[in-house]
Protein backbone atom coordinates (compact mmCIF):
# COMPACT_ATOMS: atom_id res chain seq x y z
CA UNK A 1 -27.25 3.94 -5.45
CA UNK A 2 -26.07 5.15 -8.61
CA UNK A 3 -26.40 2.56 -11.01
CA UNK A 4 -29.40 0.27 -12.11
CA UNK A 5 -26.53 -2.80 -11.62
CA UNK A 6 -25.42 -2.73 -8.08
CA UNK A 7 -22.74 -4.53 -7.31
CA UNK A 8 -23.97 -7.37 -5.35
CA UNK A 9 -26.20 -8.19 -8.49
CA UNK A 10 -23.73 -7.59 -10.66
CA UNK A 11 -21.39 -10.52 -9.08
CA UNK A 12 -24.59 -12.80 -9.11
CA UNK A 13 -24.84 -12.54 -12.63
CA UNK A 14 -21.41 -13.38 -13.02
CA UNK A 15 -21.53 -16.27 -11.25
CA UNK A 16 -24.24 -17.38 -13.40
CA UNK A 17 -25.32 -20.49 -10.81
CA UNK A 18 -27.20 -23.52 -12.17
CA UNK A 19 -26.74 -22.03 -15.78
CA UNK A 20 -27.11 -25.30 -18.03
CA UNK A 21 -29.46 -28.09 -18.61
CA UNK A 22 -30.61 -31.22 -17.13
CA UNK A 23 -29.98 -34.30 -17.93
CA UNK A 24 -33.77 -35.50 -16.97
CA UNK A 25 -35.76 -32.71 -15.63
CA UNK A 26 -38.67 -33.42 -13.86
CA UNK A 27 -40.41 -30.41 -15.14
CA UNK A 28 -39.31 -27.92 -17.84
CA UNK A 29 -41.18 -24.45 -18.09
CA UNK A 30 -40.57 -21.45 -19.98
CA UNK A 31 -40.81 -17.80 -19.44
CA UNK A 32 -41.12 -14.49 -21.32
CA UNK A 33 -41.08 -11.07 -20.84
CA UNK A 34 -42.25 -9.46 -24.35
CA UNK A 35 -41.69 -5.95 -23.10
CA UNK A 36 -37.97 -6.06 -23.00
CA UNK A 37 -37.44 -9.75 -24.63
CA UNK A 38 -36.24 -11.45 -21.42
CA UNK A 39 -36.48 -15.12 -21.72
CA UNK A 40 -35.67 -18.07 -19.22
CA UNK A 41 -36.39 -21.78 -19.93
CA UNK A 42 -36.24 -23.31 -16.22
CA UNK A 43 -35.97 -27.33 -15.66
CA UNK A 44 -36.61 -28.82 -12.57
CA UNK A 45 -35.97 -31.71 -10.83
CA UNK A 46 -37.99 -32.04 -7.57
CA UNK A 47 -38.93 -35.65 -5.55
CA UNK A 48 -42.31 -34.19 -4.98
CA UNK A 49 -40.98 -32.85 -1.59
CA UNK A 50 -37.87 -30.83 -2.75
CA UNK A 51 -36.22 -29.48 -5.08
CA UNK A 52 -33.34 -31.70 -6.27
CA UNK A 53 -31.82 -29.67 -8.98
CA UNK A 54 -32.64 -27.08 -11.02
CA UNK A 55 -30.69 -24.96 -14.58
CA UNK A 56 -31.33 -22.28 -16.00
CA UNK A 57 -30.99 -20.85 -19.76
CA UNK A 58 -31.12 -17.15 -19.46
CA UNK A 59 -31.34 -14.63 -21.77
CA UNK A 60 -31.68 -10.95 -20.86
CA UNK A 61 -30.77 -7.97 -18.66
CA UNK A 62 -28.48 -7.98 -15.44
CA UNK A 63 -31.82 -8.31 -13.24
CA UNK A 64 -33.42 -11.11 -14.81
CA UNK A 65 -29.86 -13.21 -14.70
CA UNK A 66 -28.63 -12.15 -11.70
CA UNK A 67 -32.28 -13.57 -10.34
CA UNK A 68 -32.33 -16.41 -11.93
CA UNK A 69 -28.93 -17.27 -10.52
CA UNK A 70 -30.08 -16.27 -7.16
CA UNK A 71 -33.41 -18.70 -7.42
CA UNK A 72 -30.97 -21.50 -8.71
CA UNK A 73 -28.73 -21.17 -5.41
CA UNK A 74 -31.36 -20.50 -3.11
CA UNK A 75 -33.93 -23.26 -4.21
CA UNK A 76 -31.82 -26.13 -4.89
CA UNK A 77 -32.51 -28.78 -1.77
CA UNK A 78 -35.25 -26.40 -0.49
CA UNK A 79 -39.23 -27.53 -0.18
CA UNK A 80 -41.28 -27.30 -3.12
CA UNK A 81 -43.33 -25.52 -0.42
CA UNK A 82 -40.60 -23.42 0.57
CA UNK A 83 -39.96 -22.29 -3.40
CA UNK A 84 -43.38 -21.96 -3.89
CA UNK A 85 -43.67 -19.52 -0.85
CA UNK A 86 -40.35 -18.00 -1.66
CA UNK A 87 -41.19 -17.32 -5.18
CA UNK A 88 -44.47 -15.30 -3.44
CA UNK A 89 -42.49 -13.29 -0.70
CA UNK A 90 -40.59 -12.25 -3.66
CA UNK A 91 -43.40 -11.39 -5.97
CA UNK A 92 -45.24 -9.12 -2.81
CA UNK A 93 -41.96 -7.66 -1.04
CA UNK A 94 -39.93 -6.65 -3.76
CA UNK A 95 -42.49 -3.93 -5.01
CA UNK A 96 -43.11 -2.56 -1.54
CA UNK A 97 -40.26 -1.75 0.73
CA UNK A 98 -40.39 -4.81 3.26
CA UNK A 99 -37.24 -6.16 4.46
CA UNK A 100 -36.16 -8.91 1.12
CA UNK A 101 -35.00 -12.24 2.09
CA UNK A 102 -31.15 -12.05 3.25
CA UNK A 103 -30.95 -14.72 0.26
CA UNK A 104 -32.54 -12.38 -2.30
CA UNK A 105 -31.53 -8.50 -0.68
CA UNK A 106 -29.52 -8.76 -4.30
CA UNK A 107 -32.31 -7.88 -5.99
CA UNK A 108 -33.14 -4.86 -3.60
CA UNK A 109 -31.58 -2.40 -6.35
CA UNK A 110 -34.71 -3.31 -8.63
CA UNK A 111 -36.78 -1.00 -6.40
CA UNK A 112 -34.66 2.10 -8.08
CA UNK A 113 -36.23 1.06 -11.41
CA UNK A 114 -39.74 -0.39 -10.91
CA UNK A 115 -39.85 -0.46 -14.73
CA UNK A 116 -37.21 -3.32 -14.40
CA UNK A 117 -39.46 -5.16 -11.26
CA UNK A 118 -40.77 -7.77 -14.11
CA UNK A 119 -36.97 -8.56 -15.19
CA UNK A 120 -36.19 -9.73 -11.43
CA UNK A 121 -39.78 -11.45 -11.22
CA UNK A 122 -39.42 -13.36 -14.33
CA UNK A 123 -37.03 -16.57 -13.09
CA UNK A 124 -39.64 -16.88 -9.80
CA UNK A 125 -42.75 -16.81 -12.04
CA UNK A 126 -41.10 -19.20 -13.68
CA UNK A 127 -40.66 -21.50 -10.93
CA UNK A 128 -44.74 -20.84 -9.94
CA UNK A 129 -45.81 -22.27 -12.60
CA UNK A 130 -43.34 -24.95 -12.53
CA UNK A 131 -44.41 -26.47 -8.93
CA UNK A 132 -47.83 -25.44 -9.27
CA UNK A 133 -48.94 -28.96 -9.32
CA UNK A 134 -46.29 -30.30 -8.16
């Protein structure tokens, strides 16, 4: 690879899924990363069970976008124990060189630049602290 921005994450981030507000989120967190000034506010709506709906307002790099679109896609109807273990698998794999989820292999280029693994990390950290008592 031969770029920080490979292609598949590139496309991701222009796709830009759940980008937007809701009307009544369950849950609304907020995230920072003050080395590079990524920022994602996250709602949520979840039943308790699962994950209803979810938006994202982004702001940063390619990594941290393309992820949060990713989470949006992937976690939207899933378990709130499914996200939360999702959102775990991503935090221990993505650093070492297990196999990502075929959802999230996107973010494999991130292991090029471990200087950018917080970027990618942000939007699921997010969503920890969201459903942690949910």
């Amino acid at each position: 690879m031969t770029t920080a921005y490979a292609d598949d994450l590139v496309a991701e981030c222009r796709r830009n899924y759940g980008s937007g507000s809701l009307a009544r989120p369950r849950t609304t967190v907020r995230g920072a990363n003050p080395l590079c000034g990524d920022e994602i506010e996250l709602d949520i709506d979840h039943d308790g069970e699962r994950i209803v709906a979810i938006a994202h307002r982004t702001k940063g790099c390619a990594f941290t976008r393309g992820s949060a679109s990713l989470l949006a896609r992937c976690v939207t109807g899933m378990s709130v124990n499914g996200a939360r273990e999702l959102a775990a698998t991503l935090r221990r794999d993505l650093v070492g060189s297990a196999v990502l989820p075929t959802e999230l292999a996107a973010l494999v280029s991130v292991r090029v630049y471990p200087a950018r693994t917080r970027c990618a990390l942000l939007p699921f950290e997010a969503l920890a602290s969201a459903l942690a008592e949910a």
